[in-house]
C-alpha atoms as a PDB file:
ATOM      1  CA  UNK A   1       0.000   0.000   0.000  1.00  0.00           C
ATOM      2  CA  UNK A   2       1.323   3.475  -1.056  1.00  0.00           C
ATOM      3  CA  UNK A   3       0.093   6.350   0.614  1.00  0.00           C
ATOM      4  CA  UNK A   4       2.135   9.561  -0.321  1.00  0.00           C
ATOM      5  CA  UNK A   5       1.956  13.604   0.735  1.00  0.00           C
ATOM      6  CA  UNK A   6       4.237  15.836   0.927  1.00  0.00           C
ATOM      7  CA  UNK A   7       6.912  15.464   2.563  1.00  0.00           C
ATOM      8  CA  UNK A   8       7.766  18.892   3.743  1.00  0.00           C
ATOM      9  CA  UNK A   9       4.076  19.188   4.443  1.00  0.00           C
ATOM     10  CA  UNK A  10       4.551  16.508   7.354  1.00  0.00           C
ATOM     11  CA  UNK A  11       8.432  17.494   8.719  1.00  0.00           C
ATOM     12  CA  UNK A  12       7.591  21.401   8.798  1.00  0.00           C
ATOM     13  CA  UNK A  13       8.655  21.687  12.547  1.00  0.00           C
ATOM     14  CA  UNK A  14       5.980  25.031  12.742  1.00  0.00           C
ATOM     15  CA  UNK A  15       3.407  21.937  12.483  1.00  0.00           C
ATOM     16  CA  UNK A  16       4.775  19.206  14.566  1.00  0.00           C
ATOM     17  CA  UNK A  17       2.457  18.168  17.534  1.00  0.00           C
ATOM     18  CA  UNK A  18       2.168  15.533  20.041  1.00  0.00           C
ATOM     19  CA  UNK A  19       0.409  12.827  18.681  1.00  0.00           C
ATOM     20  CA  UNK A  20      -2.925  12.302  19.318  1.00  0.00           C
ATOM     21  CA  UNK A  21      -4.622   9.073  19.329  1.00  0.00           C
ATOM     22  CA  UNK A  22      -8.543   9.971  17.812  1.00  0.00           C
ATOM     23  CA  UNK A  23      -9.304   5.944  18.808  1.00  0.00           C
ATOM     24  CA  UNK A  24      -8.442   6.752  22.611  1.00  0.00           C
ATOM     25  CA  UNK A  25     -10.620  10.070  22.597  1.00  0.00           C
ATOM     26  CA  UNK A  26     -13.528   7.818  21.078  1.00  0.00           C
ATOM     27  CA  UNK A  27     -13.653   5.564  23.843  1.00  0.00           C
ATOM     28  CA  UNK A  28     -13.757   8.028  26.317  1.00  0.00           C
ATOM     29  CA  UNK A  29      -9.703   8.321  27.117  1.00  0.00           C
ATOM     30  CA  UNK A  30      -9.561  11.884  25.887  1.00  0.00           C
ATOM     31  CA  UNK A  31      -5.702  13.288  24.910  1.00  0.00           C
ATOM     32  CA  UNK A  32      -3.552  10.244  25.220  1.00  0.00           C
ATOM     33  CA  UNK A  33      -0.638  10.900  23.246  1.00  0.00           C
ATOM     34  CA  UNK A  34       2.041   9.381  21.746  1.00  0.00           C
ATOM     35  CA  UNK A  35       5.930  10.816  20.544  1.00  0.00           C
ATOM     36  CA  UNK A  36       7.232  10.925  17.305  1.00  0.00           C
ATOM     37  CA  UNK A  37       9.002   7.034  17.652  1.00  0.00           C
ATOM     38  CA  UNK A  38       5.389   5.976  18.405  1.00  0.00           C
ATOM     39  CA  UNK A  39       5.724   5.939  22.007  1.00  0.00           C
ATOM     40  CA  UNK A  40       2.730   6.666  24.917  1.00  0.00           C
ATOM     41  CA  UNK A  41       3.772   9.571  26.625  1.00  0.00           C
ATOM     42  CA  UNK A  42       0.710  11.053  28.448  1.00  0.00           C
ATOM     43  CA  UNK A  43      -2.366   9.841  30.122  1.00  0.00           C
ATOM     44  CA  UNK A  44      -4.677  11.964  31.208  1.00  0.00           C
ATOM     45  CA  UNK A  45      -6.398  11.400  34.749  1.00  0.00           C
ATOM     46  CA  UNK A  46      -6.279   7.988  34.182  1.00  0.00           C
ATOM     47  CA  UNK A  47      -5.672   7.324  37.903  1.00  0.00           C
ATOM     48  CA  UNK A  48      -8.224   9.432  38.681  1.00  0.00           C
ATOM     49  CA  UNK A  49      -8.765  13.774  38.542  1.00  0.00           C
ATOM     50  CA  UNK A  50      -5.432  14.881  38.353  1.00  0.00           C
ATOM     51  CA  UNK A  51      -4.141  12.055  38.476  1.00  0.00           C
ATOM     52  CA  UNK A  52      -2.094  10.896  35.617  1.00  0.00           C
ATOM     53  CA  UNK A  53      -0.594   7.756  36.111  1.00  0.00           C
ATOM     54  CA  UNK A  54      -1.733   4.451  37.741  1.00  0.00           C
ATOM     55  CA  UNK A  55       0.160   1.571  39.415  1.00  0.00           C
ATOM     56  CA  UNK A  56      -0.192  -1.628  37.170  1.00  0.00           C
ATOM     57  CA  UNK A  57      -0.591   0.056  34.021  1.00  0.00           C
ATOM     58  CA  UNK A  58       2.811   0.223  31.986  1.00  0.00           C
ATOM     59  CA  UNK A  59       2.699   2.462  29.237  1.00  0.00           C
ATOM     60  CA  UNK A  60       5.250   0.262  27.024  1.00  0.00           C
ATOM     61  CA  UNK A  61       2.366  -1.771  26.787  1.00  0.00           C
ATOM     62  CA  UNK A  62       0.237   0.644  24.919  1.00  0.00           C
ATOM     63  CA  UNK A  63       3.017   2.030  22.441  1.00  0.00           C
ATOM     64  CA  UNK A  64       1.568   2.405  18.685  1.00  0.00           C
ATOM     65  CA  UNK A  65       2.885  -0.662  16.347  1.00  0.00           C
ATOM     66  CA  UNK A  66       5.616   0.180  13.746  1.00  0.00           C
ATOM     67  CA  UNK A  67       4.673  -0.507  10.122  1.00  0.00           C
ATOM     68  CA  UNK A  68       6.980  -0.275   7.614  1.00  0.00           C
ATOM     69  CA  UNK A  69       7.729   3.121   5.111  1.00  0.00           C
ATOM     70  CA  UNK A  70       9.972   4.510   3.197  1.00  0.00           C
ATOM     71  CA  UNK A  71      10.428   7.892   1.767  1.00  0.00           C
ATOM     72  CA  UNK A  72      11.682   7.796  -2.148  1.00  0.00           C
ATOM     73  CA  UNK A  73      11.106  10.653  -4.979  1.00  0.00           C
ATOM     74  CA  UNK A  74       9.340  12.798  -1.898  1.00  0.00           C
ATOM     75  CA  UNK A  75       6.653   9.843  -1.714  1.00  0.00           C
ATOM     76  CA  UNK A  76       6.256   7.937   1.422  1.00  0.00           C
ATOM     77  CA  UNK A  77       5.438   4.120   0.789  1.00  0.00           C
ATOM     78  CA  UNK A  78       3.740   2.355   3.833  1.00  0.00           C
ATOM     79  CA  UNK A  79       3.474  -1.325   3.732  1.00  0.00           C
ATOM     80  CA  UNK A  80       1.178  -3.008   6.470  1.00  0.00           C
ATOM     81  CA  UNK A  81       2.435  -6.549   5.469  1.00  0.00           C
ATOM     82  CA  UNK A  82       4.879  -7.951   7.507  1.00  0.00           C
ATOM     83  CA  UNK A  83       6.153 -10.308   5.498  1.00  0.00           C
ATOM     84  CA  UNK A  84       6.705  -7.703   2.571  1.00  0.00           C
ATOM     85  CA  UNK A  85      10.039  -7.373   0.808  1.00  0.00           C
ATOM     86  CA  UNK A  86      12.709  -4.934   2.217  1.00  0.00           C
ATOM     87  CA  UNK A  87      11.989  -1.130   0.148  1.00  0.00           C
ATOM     88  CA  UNK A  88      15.110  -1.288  -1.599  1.00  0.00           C
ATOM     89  CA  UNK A  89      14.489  -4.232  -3.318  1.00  0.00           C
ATOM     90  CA  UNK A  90      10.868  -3.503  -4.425  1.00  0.00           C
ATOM     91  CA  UNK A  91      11.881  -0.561  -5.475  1.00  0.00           C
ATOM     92  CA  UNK A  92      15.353  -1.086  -7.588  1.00  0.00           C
ATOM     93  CA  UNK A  93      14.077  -2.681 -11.319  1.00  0.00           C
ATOM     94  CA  UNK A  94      12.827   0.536 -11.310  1.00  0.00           C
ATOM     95  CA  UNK A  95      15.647   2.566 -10.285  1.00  0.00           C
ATOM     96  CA  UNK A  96      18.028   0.286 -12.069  1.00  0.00           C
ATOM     97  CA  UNK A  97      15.456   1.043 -15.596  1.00  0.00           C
ATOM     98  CA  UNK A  98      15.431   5.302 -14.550  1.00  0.00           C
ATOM     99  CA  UNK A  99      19.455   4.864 -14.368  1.00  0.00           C
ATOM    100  CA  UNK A 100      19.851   5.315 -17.833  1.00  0.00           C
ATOM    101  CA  UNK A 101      17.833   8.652 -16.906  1.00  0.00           C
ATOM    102  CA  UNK A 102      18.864   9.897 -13.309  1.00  0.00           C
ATOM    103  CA  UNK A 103      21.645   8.756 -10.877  1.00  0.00           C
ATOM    104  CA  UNK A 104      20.268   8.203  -6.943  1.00  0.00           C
ATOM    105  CA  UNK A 105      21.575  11.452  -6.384  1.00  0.00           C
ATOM    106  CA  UNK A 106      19.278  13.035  -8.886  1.00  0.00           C
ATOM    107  CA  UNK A 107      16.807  11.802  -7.157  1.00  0.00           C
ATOM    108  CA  UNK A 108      17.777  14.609  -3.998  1.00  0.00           C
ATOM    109  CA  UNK A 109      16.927  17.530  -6.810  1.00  0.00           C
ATOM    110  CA  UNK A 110      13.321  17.146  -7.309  1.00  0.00           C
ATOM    111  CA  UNK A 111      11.126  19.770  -5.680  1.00  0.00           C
ATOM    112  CA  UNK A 112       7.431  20.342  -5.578  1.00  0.00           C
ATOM    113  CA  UNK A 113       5.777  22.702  -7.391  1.00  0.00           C
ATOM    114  CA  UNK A 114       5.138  26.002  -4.862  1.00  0.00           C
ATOM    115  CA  UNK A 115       2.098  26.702  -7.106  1.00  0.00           C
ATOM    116  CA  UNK A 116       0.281  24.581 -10.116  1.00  0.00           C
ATOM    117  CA  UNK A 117       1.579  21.633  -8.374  1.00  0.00           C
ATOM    118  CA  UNK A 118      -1.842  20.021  -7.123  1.00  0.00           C
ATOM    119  CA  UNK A 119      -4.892  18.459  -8.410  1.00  0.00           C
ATOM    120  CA  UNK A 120      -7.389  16.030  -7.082  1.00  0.00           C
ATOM    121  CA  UNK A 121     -10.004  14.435  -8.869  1.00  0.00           C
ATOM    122  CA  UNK A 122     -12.908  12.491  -7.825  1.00  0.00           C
ATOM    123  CA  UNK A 123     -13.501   9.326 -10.442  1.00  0.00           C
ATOM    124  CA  UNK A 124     -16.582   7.297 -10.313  1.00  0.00           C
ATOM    125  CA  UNK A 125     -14.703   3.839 -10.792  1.00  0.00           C
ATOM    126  CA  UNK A 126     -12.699   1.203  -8.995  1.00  0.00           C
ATOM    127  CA  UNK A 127      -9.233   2.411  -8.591  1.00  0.00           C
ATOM    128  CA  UNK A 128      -7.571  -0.529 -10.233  1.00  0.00           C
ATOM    129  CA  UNK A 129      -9.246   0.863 -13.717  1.00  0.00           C
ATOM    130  CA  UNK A 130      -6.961   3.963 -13.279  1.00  0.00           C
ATOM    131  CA  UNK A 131      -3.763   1.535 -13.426  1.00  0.00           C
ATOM    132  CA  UNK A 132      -5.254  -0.228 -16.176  1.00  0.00           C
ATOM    133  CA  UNK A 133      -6.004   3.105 -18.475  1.00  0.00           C
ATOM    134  CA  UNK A 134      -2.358   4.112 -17.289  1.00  0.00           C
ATOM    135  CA  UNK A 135      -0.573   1.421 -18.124  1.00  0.00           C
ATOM    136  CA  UNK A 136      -1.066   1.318 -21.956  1.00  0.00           C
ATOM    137  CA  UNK A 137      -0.791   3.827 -24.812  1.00  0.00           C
ATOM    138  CA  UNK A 138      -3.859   2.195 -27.287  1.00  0.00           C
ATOM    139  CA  UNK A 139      -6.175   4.633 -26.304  1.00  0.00           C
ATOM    140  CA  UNK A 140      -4.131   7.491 -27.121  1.00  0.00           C
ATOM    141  CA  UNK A 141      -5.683   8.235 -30.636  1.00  0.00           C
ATOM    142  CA  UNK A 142      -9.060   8.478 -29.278  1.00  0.00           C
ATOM    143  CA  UNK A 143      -8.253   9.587 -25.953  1.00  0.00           C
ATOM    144  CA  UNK A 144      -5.493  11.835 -26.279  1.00  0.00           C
ATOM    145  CA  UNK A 145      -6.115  13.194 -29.749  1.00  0.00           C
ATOM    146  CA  UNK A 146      -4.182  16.261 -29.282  1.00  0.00           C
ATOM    147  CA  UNK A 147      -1.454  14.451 -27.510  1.00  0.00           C
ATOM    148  CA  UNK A 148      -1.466  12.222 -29.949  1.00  0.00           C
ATOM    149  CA  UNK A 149      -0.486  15.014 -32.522  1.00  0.00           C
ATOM    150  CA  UNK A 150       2.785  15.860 -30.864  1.00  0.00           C
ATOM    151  CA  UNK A 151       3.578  12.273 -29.825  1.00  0.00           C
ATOM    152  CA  UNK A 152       1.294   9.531 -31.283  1.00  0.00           C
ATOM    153  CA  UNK A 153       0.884   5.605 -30.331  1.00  0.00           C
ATOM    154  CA  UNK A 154       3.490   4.889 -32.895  1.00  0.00           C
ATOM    155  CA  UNK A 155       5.949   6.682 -31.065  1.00  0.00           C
ATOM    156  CA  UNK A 156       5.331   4.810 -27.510  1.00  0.00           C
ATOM    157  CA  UNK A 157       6.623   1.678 -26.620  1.00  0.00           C
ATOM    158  CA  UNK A 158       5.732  -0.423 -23.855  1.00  0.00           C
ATOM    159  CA  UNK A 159       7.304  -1.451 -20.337  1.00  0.00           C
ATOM    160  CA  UNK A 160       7.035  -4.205 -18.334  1.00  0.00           C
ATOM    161  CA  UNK A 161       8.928  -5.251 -15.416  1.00  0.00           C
ATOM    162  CA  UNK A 162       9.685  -9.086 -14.822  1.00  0.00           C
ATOM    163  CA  UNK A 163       9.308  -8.818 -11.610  1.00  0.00           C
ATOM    164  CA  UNK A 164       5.965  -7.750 -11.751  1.00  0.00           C
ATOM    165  CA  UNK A 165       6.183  -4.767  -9.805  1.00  0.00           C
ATOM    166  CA  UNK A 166       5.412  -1.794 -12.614  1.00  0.00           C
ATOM    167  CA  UNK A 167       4.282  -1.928 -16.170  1.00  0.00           C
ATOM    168  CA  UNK A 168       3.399   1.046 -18.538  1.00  0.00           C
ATOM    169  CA  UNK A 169       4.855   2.858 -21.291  1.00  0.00           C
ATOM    170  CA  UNK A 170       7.592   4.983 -22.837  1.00  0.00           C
ATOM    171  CA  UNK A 171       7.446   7.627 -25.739  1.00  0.00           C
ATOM    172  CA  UNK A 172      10.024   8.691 -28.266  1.00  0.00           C
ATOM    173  CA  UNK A 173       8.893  12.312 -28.248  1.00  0.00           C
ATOM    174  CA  UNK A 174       8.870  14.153 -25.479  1.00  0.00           C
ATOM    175  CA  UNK A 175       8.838  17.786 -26.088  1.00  0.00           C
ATOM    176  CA  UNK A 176       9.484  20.660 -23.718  1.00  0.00           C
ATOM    177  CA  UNK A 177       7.409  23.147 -22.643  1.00  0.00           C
ATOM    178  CA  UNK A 178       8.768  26.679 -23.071  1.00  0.00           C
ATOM    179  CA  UNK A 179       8.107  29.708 -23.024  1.00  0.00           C
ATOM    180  CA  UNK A 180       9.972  32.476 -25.112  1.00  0.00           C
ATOM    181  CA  UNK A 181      13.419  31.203 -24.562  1.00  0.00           C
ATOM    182  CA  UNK A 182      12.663  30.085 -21.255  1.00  0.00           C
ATOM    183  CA  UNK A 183      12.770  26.232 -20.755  1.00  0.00           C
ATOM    184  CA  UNK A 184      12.380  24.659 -16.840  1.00  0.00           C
ATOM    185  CA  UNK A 185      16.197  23.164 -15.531  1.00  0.00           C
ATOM    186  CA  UNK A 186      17.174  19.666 -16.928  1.00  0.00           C
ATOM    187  CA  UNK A 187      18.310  16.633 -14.990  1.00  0.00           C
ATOM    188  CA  UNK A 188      22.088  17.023 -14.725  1.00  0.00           C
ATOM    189  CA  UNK A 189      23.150  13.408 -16.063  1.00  0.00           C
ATOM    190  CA  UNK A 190      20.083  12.741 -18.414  1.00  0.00           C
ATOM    191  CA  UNK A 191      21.705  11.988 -21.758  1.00  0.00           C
ATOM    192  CA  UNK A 192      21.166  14.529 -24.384  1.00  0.00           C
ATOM    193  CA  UNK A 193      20.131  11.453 -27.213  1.00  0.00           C
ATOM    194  CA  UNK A 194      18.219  10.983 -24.572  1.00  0.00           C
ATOM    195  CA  UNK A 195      16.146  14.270 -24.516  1.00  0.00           C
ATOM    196  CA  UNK A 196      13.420  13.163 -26.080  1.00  0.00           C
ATOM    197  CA  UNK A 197      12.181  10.380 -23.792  1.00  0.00           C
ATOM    198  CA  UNK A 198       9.927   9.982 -20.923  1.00  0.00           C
ATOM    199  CA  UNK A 199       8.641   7.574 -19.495  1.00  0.00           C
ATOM    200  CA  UNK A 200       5.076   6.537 -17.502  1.00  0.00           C
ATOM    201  CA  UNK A 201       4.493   3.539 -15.173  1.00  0.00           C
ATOM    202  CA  UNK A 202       2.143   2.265 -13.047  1.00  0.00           C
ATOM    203  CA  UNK A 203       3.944   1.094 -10.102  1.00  0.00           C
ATOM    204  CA  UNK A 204       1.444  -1.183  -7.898  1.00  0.00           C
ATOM    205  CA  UNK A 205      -0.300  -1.520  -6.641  1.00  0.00           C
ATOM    206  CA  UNK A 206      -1.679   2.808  -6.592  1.00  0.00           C
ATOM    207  CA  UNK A 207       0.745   4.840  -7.678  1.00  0.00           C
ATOM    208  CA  UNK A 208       1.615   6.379 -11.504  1.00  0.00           C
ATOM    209  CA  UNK A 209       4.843   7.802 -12.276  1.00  0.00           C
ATOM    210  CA  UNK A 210       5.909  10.215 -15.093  1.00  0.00           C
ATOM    211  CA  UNK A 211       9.144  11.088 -15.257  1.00  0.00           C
ATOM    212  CA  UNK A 212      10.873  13.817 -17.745  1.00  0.00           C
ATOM    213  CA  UNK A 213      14.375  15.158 -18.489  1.00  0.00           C
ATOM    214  CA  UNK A 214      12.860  18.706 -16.797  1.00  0.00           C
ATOM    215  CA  UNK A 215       9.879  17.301 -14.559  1.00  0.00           C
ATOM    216  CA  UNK A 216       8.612  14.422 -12.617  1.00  0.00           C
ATOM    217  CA  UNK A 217       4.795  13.569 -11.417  1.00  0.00           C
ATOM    218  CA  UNK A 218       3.190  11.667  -9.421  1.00  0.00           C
ATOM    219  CA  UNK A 219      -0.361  10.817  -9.614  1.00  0.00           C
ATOM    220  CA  UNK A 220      -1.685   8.475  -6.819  1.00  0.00           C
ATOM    221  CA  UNK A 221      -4.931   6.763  -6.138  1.00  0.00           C
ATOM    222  CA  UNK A 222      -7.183   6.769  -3.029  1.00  0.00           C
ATOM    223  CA  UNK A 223      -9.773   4.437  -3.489  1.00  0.00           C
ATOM    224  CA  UNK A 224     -12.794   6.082  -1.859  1.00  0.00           C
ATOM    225  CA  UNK A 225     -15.325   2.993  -2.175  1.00  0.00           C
ATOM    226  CA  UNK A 226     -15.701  -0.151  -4.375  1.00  0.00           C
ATOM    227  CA  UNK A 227     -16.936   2.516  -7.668  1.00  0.00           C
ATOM    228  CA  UNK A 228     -15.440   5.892  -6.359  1.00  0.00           C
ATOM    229  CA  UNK A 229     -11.699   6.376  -6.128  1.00  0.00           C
ATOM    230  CA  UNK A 230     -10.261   9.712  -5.466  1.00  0.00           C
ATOM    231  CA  UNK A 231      -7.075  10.842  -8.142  1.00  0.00           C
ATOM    232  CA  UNK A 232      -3.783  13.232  -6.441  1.00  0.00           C
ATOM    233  CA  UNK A 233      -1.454  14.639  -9.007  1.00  0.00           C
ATOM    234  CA  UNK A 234       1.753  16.056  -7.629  1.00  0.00           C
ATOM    235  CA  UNK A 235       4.213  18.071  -9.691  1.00  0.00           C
ATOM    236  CA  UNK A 236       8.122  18.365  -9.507  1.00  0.00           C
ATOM    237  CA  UNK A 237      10.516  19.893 -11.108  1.00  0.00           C
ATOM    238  CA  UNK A 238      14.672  20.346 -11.023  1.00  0.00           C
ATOM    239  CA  UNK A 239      16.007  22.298  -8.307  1.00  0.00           C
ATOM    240  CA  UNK A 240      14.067  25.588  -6.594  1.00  0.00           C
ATOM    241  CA  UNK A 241      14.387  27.724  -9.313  1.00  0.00           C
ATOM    242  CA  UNK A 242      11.854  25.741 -11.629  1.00  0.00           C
ATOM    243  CA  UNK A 243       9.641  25.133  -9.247  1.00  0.00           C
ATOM    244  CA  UNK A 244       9.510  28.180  -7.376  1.00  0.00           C
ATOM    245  CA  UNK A 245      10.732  31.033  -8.823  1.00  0.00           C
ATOM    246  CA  UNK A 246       9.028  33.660 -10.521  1.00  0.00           C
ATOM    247  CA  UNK A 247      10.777  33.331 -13.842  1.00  0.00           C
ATOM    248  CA  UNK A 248       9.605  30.181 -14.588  1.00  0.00           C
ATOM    249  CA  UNK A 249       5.641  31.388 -13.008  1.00  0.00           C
ATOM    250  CA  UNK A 250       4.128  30.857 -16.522  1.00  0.00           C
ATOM    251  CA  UNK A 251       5.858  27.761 -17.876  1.00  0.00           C
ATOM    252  CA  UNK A 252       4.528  26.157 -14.803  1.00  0.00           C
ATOM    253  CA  UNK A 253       1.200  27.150 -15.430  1.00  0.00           C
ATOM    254  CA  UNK A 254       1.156  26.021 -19.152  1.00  0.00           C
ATOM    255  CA  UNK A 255       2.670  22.652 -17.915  1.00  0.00           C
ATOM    256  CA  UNK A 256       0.035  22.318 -15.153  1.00  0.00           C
ATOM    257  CA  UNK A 257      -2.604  23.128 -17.285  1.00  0.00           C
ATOM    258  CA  UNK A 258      -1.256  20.263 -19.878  1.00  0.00           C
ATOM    259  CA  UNK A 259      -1.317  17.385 -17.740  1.00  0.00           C
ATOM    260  CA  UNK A 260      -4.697  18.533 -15.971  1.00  0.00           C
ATOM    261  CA  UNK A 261      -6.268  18.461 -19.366  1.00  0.00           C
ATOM    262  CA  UNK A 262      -4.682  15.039 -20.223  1.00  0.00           C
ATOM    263  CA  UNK A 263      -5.661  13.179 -17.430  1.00  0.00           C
ATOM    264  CA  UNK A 264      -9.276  14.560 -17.289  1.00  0.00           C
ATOM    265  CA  UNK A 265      -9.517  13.152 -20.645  1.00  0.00           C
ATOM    266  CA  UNK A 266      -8.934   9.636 -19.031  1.00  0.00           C
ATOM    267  CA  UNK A 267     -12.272  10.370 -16.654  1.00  0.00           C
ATOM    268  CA  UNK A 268     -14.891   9.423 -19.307  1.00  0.00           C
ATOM    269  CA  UNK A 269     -12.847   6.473 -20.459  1.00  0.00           C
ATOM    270  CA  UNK A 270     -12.020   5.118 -16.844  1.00  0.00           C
ATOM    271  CA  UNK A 271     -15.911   5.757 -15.608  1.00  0.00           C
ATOM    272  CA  UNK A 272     -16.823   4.021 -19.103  1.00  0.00           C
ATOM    273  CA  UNK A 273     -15.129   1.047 -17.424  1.00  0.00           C
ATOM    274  CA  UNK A 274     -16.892   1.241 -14.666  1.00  0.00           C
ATOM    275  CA  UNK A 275     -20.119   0.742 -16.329  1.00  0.00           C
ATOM    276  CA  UNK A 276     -19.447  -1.818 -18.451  1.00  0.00           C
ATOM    277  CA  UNK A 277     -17.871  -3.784 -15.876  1.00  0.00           C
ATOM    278  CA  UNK A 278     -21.021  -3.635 -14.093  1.00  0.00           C
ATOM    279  CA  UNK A 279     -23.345  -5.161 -17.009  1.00  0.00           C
ATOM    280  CA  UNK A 280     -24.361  -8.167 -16.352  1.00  0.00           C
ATOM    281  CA  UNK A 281     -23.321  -9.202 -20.111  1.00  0.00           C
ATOM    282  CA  UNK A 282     -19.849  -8.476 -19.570  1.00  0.00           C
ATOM    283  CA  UNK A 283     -17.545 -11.798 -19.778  1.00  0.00           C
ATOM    284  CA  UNK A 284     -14.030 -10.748 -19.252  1.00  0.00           C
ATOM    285  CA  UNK A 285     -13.322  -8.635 -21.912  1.00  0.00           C
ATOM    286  CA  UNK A 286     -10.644  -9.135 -24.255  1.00  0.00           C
ATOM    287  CA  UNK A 287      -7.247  -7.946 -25.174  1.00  0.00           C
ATOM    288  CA  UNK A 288      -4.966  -7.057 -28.128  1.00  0.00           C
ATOM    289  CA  UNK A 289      -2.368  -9.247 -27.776  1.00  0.00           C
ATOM    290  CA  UNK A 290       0.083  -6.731 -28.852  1.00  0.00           C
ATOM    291  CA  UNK A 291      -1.322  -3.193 -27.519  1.00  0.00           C
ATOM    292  CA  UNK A 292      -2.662  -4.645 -23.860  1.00  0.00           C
ATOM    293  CA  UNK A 293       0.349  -6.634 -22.595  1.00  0.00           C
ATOM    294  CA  UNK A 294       1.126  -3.888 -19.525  1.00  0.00           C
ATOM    295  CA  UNK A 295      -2.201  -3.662 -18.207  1.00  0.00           C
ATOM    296  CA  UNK A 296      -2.570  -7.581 -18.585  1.00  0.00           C
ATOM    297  CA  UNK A 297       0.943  -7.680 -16.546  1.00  0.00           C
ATOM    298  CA  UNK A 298      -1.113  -5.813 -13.658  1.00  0.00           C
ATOM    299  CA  UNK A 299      -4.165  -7.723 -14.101  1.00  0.00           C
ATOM    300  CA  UNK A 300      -1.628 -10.782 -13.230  1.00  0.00           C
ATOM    301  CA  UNK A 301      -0.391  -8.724 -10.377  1.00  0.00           C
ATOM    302  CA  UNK A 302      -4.022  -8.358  -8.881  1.00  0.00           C
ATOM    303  CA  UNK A 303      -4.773 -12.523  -9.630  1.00  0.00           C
ATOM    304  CA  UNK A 304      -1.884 -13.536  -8.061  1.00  0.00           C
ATOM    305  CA  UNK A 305      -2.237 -11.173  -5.097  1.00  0.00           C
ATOM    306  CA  UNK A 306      -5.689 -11.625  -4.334  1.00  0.00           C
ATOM    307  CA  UNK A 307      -5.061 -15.291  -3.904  1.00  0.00           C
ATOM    308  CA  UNK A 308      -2.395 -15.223  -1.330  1.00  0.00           C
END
């Protein structure tokens, strides 16, 4: 499970707080709170009025239970399973694929956005048809036909991990936004043959990654109910002077307003889904053998998961 914010939104020390516990104060145990390493620091009158500790009650008893995250690309990863693979090694077929892109220390340059660098949209579908739209580039012509101008589905190529932890697509044409002769900071060590690709991936089970030789984005799913899933797009770019200076005010806003219009095109198609999934004369589906492999890669992933 992937559950990502910002990170400087959660380490700004002008907002860090004792912990509360909200499933205390709903039974009644108002204000017991907890440290920063998850530890029970205060009761409350639980001995009584004014009284704030009580003999046979050992507060290293009650300490929250450590789950396992990891903070990569300014995304925080949380994995409830205990038995789940180490971070590092769920995460490096992907780093190992971006290294032809982007070193690790790369990686330390990205910033958010400090405006145009948030959307949320609320999708009437299962999440997993999100990943599924993501993952492919057949829909592009009647999608994306605008997109498909500039870079069309004969320029994409597909991506699919073997360990079956991301699948997606590439394209051949990336091409920069500008404005005047102003064009957002590059990736030191991206290649300059190079320039010209990008590349998109689902990377499971919620989370979709674009990354850019001047930008990165990442656009990940809460799933609201079985039909309802909620969409957060977050925006990067190289170093504080893309992302935050006034220079570059207007070449953010042109690349903002891009991707906002490209994946609100994918609503109609993803609710469309939805519905037909729904029918009770649907059987299944089928696939094109060619164009579908990545999302049939993460329909695997969901199969094989679902039945451990």
């Amino acid at each position: 499970m992937n559950l990502n914010k910002k990170l400087s939104d959660i380490l700004d020390p002008k907002k860090i707080e004792v912990v509360k516990n909200p499933i205390e104060k709903a039974h009644g145990l108002p204000n017991w709170s907890y440290d920063f390493n998850g530890k029970l620091s205060v009761t409350p009158h639980i001995g009584g009025l004014g009284k704030h500790d009580v003999e046979g009650f050992d507060k290293n008893n009650s300490n929250l239970k450590e789950i396992k995250s990891k903070v990569w690309m300014d995304l925080i990863f949380i994995n409830i399973n205990s038995n789940a693979k180490p971070f590092e090694e769920f995460i490096k077929p992907l780093e190992d694929r971006w290294s032809k892109f982007i070193s690790k220390k790369d990686q330390q340059l990205i910033r958010h956005s400090t405006d145009n660098g948030y959307f949320n949209m609320i999708v009437n579908s299962n999440w997993k048809f999100a990943i599924e739209n993501y993952c492919e580039s057949y829909h592009l012509p009647w999608i994306h036909p605008e997109l498909n101008r500039v870079s069309n589905i004969a320029d994409h190529y597909h991506i699919e991990d073997e360990n079956f932890n991301f699948s997606g697509q590439g394209s051949n044409k990336y091409s920069q936004q500008f404005d005047g002769n102003i064009k957002f900071k590059c990736f030191p060590n991206w290649p300059t043959e190079l320039s010209e690709k990008s590349e998109y991936v689902s990377l499971y089970p919620n989370v979709m990654l674009g990354i850019h030789i001047d930008h990165f984005y990442a656009f990940w799913l809460e799933p609201i109910s079985n039909n309802q899933t909620k969409e957060h797009f977050e925006l990067y770019y190289i170093g504080d002077e893309s992302a935050s200076s006034d220079e570059f005010k207007m070449i953010r806003e042109k690349n903002f307003a891009f991707w906002q219009e490209v994946m609100n095109e994918d609503v109609t198609a993803v609710e469309g889904m939805q519905k037909g999934r729904s029918s009770p004369a649907y059987n299944g589906g089928n696939f094109s053998p060619v164009m579908d492999t990545p999302t049939l890669m993460f329909h695997k992933w969901v199969a094989t998961n679902l039945t451990k």
